[in-house]
C-alpha atoms as a PDB file:
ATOM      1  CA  UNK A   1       0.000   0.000   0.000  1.00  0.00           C
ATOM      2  CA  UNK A   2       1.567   3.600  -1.562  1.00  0.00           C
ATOM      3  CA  UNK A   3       1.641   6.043   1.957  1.00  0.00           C
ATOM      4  CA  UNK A   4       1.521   8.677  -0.761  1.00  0.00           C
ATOM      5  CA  UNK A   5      -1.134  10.025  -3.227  1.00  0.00           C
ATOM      6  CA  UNK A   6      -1.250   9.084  -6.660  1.00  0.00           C
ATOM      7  CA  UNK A   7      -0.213  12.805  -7.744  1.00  0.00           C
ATOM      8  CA  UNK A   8       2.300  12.956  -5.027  1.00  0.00           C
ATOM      9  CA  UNK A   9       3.827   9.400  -5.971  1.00  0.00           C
ATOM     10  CA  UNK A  10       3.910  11.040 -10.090  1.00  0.00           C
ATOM     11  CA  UNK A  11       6.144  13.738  -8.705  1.00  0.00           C
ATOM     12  CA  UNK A  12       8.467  12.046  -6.758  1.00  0.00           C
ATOM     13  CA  UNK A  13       8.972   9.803  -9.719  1.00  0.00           C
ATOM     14  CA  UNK A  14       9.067  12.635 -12.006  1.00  0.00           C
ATOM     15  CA  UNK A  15      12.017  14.322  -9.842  1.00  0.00           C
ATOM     16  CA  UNK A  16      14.240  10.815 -10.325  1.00  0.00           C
ATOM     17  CA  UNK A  17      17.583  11.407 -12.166  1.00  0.00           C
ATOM     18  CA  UNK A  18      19.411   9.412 -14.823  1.00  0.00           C
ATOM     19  CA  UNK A  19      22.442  11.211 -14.203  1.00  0.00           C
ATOM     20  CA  UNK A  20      24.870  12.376 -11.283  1.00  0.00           C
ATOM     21  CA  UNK A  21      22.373  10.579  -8.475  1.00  0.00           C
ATOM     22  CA  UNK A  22      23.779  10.815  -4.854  1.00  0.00           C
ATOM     23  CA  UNK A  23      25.497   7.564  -4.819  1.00  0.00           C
ATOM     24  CA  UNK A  24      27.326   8.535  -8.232  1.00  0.00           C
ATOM     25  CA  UNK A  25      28.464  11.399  -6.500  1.00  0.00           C
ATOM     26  CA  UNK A  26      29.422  10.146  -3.877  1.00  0.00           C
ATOM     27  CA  UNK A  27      31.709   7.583  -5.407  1.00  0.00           C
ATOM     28  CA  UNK A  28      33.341   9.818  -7.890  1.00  0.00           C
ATOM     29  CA  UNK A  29      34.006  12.597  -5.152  1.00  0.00           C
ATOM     30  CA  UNK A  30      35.861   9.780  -3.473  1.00  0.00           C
ATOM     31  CA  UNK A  31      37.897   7.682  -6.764  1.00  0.00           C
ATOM     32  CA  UNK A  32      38.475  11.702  -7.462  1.00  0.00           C
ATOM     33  CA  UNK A  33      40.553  12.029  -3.905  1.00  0.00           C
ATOM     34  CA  UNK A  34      42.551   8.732  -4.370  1.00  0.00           C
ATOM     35  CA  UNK A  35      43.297  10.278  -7.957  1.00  0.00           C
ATOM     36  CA  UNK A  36      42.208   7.759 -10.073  1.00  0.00           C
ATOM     37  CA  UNK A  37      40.897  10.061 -12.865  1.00  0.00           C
ATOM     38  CA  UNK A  38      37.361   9.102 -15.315  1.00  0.00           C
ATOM     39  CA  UNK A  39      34.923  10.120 -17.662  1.00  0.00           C
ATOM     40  CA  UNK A  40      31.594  10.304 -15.973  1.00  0.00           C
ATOM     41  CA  UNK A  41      28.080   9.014 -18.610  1.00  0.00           C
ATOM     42  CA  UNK A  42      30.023   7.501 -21.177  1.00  0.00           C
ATOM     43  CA  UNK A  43      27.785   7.498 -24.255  1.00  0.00           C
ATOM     44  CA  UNK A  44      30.013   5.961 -26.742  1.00  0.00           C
ATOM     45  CA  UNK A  45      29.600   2.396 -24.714  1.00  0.00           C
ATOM     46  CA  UNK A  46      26.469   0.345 -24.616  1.00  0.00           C
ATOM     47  CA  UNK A  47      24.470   1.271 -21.287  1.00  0.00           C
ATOM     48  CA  UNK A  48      25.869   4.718 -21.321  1.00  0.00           C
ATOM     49  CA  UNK A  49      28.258   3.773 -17.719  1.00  0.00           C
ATOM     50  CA  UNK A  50      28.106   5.973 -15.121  1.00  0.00           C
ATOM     51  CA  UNK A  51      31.623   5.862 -14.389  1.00  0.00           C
ATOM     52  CA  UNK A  52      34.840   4.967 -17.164  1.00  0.00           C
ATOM     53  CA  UNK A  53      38.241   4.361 -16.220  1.00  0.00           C
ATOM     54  CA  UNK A  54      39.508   4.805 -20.165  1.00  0.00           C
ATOM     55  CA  UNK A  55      42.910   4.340 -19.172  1.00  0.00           C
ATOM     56  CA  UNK A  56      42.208   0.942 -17.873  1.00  0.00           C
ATOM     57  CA  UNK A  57      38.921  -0.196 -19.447  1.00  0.00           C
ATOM     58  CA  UNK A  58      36.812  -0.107 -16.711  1.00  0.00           C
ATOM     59  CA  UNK A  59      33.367   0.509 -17.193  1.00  0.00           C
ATOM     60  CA  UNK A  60      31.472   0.902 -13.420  1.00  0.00           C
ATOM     61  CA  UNK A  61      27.608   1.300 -12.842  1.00  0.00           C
ATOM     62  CA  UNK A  62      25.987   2.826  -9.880  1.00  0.00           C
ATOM     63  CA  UNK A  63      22.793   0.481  -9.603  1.00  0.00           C
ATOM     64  CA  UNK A  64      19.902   1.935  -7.723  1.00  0.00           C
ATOM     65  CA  UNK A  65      18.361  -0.306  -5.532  1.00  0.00           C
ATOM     66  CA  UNK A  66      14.628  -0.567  -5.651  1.00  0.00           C
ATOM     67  CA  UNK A  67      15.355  -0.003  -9.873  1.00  0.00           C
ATOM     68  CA  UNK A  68      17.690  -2.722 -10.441  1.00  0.00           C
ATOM     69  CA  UNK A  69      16.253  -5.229  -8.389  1.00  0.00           C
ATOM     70  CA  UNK A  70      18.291  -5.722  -5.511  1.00  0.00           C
ATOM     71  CA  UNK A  71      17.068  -8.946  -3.514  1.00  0.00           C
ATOM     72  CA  UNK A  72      15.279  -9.663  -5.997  1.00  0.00           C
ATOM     73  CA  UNK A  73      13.505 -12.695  -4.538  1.00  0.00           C
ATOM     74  CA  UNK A  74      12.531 -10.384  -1.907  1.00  0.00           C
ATOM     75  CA  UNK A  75      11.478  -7.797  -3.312  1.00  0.00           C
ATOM     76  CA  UNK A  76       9.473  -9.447  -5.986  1.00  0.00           C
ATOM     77  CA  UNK A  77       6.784 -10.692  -3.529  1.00  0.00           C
ATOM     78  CA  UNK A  78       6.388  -7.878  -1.958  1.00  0.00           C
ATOM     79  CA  UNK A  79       5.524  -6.111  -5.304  1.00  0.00           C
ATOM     80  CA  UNK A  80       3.055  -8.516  -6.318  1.00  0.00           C
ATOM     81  CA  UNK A  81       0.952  -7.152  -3.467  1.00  0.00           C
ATOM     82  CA  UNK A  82       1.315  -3.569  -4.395  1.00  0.00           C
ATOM     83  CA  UNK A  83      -0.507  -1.217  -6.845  1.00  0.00           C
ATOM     84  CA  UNK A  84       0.584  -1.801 -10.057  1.00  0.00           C
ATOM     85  CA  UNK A  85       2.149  -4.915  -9.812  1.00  0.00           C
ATOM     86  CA  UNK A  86       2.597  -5.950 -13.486  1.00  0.00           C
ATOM     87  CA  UNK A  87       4.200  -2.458 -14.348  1.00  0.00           C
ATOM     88  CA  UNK A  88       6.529  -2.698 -11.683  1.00  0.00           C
ATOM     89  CA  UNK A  89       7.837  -6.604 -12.084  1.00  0.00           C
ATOM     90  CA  UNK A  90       8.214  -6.220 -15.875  1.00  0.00           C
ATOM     91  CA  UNK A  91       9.997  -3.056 -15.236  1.00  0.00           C
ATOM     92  CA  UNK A  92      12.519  -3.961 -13.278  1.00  0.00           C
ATOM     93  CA  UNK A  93      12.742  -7.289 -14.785  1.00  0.00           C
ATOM     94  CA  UNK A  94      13.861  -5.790 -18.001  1.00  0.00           C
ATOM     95  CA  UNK A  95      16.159  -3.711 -16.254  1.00  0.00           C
ATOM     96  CA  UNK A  96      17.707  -6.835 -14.512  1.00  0.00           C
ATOM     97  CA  UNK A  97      18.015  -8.259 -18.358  1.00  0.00           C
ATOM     98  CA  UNK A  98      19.202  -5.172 -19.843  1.00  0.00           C
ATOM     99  CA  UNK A  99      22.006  -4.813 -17.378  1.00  0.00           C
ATOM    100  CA  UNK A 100      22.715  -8.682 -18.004  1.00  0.00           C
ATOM    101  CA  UNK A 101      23.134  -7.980 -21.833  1.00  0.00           C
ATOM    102  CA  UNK A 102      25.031  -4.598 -21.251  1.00  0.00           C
ATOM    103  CA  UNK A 103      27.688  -6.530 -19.021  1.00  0.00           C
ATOM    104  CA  UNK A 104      27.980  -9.328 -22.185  1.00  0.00           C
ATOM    105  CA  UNK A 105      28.643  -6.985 -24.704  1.00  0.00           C
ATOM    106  CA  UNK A 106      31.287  -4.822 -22.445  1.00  0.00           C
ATOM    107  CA  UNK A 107      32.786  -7.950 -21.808  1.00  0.00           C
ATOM    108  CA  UNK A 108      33.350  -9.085 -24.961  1.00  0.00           C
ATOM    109  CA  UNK A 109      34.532  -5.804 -26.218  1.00  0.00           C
ATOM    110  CA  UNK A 110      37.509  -6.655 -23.560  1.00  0.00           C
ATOM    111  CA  UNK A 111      36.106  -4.247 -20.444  1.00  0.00           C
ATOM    112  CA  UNK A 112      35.955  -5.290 -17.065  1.00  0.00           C
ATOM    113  CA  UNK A 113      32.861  -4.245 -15.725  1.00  0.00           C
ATOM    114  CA  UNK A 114      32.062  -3.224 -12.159  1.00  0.00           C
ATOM    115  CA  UNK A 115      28.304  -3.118 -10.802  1.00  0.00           C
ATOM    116  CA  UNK A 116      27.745  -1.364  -7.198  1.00  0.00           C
ATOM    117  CA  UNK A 117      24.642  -0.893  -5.483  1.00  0.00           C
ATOM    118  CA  UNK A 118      23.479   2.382  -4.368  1.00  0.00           C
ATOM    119  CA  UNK A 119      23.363   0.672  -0.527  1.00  0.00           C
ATOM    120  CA  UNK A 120      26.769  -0.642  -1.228  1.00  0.00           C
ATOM    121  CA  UNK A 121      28.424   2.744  -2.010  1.00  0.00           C
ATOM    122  CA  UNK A 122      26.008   4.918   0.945  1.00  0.00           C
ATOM    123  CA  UNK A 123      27.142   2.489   3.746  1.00  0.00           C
ATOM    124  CA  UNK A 124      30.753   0.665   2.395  1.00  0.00           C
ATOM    125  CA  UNK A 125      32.091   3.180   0.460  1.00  0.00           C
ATOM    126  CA  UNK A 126      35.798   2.333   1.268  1.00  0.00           C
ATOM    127  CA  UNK A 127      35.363  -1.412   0.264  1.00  0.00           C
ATOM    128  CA  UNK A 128      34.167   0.090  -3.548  1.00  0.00           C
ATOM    129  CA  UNK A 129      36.873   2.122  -3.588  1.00  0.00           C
ATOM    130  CA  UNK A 130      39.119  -0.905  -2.882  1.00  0.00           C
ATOM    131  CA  UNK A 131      37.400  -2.950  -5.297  1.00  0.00           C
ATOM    132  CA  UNK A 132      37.838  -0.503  -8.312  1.00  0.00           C
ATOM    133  CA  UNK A 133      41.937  -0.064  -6.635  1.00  0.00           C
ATOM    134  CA  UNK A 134      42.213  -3.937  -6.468  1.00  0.00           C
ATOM    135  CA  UNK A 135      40.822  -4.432 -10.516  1.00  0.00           C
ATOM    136  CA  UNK A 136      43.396  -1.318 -11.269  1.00  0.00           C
ATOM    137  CA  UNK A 137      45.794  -3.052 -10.004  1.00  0.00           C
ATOM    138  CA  UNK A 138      44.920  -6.756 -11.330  1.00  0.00           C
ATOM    139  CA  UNK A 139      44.987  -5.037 -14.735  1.00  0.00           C
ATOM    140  CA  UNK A 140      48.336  -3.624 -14.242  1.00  0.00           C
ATOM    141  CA  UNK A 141      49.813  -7.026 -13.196  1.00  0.00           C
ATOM    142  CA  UNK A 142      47.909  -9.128 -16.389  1.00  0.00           C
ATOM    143  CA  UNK A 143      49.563  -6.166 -18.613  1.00  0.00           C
ATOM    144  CA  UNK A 144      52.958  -6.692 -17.201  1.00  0.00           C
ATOM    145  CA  UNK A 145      52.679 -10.519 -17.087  1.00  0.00           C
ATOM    146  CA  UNK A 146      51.875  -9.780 -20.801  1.00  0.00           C
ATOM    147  CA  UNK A 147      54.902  -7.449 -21.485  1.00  0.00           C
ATOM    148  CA  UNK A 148      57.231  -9.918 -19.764  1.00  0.00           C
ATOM    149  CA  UNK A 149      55.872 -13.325 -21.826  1.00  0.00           C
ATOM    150  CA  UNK A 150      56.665 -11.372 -25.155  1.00  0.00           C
ATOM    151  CA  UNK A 151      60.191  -9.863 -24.240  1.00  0.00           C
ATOM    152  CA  UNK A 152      61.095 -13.433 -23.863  1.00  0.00           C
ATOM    153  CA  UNK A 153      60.341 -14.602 -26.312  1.00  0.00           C
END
């Protein structure tokens, strides 16, 4: 059951950004400060990312909670009792798909993708920064690993 009108739920929705959320924010305020350096909405790669690492081919998406299905198996229930219940389930179900065939085609164009959820970045922000440090750094190593197999050859 909505607490909220049906013309205040329409504005609240209406008032929902694609682009520099809170969480996004947050975490590029704080890769920013450890100067790892990005392009923020990067249109020229499928599901525009929110955050690319060029440099290193990182493509990272700040996933919304209640949008990209977080717990999904818990949160699908509890839509199927709420208003609008068909909207809502195919909704986010597509999204869950979409960002299934976005991470496939990144993939195979040879980017390592990194999905964090808005929760995720609010309350562990450290651990995402260590995450996008520790795939950095794993990239680094498979380069060098790569330079040294060729020069001895």
């Amino acid at each position: 059951m909505d607490r909220l009108t049906k013309d205040q739920r329409r504005k609240n929705m209406q008032h929902i950004k694609p682009y520099d959320t809170k969480i996004e924010i947050i975490l590029r305020k704080a890769l920013w400060q450890k100067g790892i350096r990005y392009r923020k909405n990067y249109k020229s790669l499928p599901g525009t990312p929110d955050i690319v690492i060029t440099k290193y081919k990182i493509a990272i998406f700040c996933d919304g909670d209640f949008f990209h299905g977080k717990d999904w198996e818990v949160l699908k229930p509890r839509l199927q009792k709420g208003h609008n219940s068909e909207y809502w389930i195919s909704k986010i179900s597509r999204n869950k798909e979409r960002d299934d065939e976005v991470n496939k085609q990144l993939l195979f164009m040879g980017w390592t993708v990194i999905r964090f959820w808005g929760d995720e970045i609010q309350k562990h922000l450290d651990e995402c920064i260590k995450v996008v440090e520790e795939t950095i750094f794993d990239i680094i190593t498979q380069a060098d690993d790569l330079t040294e197999d060729y020069s001895d050859s």
